[in-house]
Structures are given as structure tokens and as C-alpha cells.
Protein backbone atom coordinates (compact mmCIF):
# COMPACT_ATOMS: atom_id res chain seq x y z
CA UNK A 1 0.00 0.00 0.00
CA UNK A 2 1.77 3.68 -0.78
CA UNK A 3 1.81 6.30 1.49
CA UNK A 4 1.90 10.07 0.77
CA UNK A 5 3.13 12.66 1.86
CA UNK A 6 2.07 13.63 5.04
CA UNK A 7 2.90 10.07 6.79
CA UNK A 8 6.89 10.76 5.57
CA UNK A 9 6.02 13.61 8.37
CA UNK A 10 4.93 10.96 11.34
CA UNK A 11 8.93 9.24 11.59
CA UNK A 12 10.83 10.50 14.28
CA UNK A 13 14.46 11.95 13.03
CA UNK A 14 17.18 9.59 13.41
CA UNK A 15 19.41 10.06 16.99
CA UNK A 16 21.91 11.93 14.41
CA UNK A 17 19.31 14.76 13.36
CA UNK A 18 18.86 13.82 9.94
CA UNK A 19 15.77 13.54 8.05
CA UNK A 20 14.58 9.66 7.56
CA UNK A 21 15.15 8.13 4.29
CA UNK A 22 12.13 8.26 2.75
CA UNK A 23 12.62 5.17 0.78
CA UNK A 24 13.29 3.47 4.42
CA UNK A 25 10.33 4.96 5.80
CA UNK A 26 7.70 4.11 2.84
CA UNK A 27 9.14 0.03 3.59
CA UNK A 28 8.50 0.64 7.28
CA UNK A 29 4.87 2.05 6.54
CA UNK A 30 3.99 -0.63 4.26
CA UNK A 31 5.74 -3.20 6.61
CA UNK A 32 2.71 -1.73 9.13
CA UNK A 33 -0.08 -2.00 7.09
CA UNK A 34 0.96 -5.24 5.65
CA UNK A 35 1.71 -6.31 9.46
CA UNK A 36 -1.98 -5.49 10.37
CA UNK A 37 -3.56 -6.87 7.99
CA UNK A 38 -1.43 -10.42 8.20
CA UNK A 39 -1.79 -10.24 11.48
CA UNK A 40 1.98 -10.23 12.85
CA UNK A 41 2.97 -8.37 15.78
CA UNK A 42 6.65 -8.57 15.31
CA UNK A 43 6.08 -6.79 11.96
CA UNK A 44 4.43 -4.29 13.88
CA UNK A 45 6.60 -4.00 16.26
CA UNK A 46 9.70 -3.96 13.78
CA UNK A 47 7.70 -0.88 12.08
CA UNK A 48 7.18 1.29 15.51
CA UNK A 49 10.98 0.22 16.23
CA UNK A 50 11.69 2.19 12.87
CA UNK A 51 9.91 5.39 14.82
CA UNK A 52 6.98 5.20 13.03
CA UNK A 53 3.60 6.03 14.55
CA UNK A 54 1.27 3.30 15.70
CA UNK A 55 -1.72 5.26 14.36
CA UNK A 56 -0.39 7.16 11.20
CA UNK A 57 -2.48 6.78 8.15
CA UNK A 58 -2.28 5.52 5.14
CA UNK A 59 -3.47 7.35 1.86
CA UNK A 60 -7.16 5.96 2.46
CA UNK A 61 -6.96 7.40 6.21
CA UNK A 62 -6.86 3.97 7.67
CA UNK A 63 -4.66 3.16 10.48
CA UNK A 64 -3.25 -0.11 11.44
CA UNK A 65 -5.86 -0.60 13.84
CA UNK A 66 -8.50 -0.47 11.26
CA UNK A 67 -6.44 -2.82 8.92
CA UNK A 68 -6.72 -5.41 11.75
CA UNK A 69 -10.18 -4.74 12.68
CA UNK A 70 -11.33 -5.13 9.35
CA UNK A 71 -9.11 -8.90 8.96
CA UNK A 72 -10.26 -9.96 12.73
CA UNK A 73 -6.65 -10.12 14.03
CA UNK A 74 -8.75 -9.20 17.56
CA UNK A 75 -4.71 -9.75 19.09
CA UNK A 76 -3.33 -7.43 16.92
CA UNK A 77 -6.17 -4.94 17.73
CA UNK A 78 -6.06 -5.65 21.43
CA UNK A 79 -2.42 -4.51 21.54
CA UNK A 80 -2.30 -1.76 19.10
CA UNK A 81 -5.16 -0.38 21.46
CA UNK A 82 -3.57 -1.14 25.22
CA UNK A 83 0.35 -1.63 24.39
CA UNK A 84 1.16 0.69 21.37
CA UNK A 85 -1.67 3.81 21.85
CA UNK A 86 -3.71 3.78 19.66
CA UNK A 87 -7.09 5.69 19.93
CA UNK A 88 -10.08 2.64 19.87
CA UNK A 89 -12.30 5.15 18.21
CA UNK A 90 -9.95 6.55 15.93
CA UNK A 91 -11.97 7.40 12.86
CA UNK A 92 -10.76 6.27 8.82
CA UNK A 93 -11.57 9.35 6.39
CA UNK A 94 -15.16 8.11 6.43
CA UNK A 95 -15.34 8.52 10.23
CA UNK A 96 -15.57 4.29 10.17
CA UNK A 97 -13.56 2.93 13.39
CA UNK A 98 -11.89 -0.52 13.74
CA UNK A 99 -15.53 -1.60 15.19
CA UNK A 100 -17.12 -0.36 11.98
CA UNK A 101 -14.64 -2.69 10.10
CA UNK A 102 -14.59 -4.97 11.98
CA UNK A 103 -18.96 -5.54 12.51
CA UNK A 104 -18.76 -5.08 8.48
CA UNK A 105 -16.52 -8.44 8.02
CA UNK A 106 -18.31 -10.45 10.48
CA UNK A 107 -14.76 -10.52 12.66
CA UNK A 108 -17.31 -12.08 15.61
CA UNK A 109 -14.18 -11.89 18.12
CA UNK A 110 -12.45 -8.77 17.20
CA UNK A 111 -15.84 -7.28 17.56
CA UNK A 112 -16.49 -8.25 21.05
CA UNK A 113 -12.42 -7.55 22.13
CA UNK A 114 -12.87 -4.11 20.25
CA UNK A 115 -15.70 -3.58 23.01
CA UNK A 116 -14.55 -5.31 26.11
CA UNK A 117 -11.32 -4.94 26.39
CA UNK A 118 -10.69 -1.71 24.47
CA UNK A 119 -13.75 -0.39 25.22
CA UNK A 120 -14.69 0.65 21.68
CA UNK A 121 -17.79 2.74 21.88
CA UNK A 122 -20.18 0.39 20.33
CA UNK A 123 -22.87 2.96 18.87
CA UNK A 124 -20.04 5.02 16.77
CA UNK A 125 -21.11 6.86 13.70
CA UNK A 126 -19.30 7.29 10.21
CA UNK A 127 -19.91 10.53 7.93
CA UNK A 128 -23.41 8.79 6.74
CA UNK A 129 -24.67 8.30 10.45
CA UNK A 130 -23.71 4.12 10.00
CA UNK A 131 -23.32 2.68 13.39
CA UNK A 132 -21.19 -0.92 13.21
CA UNK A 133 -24.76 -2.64 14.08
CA UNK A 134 -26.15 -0.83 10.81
CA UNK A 135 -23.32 -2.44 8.77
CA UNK A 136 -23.54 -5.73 10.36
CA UNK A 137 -27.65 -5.76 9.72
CA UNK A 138 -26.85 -4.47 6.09
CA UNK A 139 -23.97 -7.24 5.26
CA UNK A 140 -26.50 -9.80 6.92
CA UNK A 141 -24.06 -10.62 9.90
CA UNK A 142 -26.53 -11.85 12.26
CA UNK A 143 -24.17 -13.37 14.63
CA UNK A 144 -22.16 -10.32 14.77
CA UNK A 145 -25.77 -8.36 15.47
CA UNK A 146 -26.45 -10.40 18.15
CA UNK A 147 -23.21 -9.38 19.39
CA UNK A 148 -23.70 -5.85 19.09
CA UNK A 149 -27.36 -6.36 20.55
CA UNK A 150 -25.96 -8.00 23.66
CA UNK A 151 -23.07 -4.93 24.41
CA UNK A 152 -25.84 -2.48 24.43
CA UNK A 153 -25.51 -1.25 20.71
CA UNK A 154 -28.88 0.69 19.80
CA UNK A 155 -31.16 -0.38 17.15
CA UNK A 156 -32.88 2.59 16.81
CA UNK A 157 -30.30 4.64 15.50
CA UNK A 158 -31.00 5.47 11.83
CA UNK A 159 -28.63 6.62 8.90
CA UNK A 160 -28.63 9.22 6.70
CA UNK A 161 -31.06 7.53 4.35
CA UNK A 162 -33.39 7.12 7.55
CA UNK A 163 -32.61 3.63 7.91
CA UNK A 164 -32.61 1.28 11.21
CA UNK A 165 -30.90 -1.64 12.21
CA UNK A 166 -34.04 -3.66 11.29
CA UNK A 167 -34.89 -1.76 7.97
CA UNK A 168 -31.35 -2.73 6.58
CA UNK A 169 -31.77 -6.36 8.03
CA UNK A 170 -35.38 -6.69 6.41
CA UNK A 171 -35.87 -4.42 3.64
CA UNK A 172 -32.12 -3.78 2.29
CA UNK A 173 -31.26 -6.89 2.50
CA UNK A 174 -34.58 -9.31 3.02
CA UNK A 175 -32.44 -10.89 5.45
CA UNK A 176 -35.07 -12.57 8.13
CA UNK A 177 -32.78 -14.46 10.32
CA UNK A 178 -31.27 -10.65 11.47
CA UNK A 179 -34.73 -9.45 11.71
């Protein structure tokens, strides 16, 4: 995955002064990303060794911790979150968090580690009002609903189209088991 700009900005200068490499830096970024989404900590870790941020973005706005929300590396998630810093409800460039990614791809246990052990705010909303029970209901994710359901998400919460949780399980989708 590239990066622009503006990530070359989040490595700490080397103990001599000097500017990073940026060719050095783009391998450390996509050794991140790549790291997240695989799943491998000691990629990650290699990365941050590097000095590069645990929550810098990639050219989509996506931070590691979404890249492993959305793959259900709930591990990798769990430790970006309590042992590297990373914000739980850090928002993507569509104001989607890790739990948005996560509910979306039916990642059952990174969704319930996202809320009870990072304490991910379960009723989050991206730019279009989509709450990660929405998504779930919409990609027909009942088990991940249910999960949701039982850590207090609201169903009531509509989107921008004036959608609810059971609309998009019923009527988007025709999806009865959700319903």
C-alpha cells in the first residue's frame, strides 16, 4: 500500500538529526499496514521500532488498527489499542472505526475484544450516520448483530437515508434471520 506525503512527516528523526530516508520509511509504513492486515505483531513492532507512529495513516486514512479490525486479528487490535496507543475510536476518512470494520466483516471476536477490552464505543457513527450494528444488519451478519445487541448497541439509531438496524436487516437486505 503507498503512502503520501504527510505520513513521511509521522517518523521520528534519526538520533543523528537527519531527516529519515524516505525510501526506508515508505518500507517501514507498508511493513505496518501489511503487518496489520497479516496479522503479525513482530512486523508491527519492527515498524514502531523504525519510529513510526502506531496510528499514522495511510493514503485511504486507515490506520493499522482499522487494517486489523477489518481482517479480525482481535490480538493485533487488542495490543495496538492497550500496548502501542492507539485511539479505539480513531476514525478512517469516512469517520468508520476498527468496530465499523470490523462488525462489516463479520470478525465475531475482534468485535467483542474491540468492546470489552478496548472499550470501543459500540454505537459510533461514520460521515453517513452508519453505526457498526447498521453495517452488520446491512452485510446480513446476524451473529455479529447479536453481538452488538448484547453490548448495548442501539437499534434505533438510523442513517442518513433514515434507515434502522431492522430496515437494513429486512428491507435492504430481506435478510429474516437478522430481523
Amino acid at each position: 500500500m503507498a503512502c503520501d506525503t504527510v505520513m513521511l512527516a509521522s517518523v521520528a528523526p534519526s538520533s543523528t538529526g537527519a531527516a529519515p530516508d524516505p525510501k526506508a520509511t515508505k518500507r517501514a509504513l507498508d511493513q505496518l499496514f501489511d503487518s496489520a492486515r497479516s496479522g503479525s505483531l513482530t512486523g508491527i513492532d519492527d515498524a514502531l521500532a523504525y519510529g513510526i507512529a502506531a496510528d499514522v495513516r495511510d493514503v485511504n486514512g486507515f490506520c493499522a488498527l482499522h487494517h486489523a479490525g477489518a481482517a479480525g486479528h482481535a490480538d493485533v487490535v487488542e495490543a495496538l489499542v492497550r500496548r502501542r496507543g492507539c485511539d479505539v475510536d480513531a476514525e478512517d476518512s469516512s469517520g468508520r472505526t476498527a468496530l465499523h470494520h470490523a462488525a462489516a466483516n463479520a470478525r465475531d471476536a475482534c468485535v467483542e475484544r474491540l468492546i470489552t477490552a478496548c472499550e470501543a464505543w459500540v454505537d459510533a457513527s461514520d460521515g453517513r450516520d452508519e453505526t457498526p450494528l447498521l453495517m452488520a444488519c446491512r452485510q446480513g451478519e446476524a451473529s455479529t448483530a447479536k453481538i452488538l445487541l448484547s453490548r448495548g448497541a442501539d437499534a434505533t439509531v438510523r442513517n442518513i437515508d433514515g434507515n434502522d438496524a431492522f430496515i437494513e436487516a429486512l428491507c435492504v437486505r430481506g435478510d429474516l434471520d437478522i430481523a
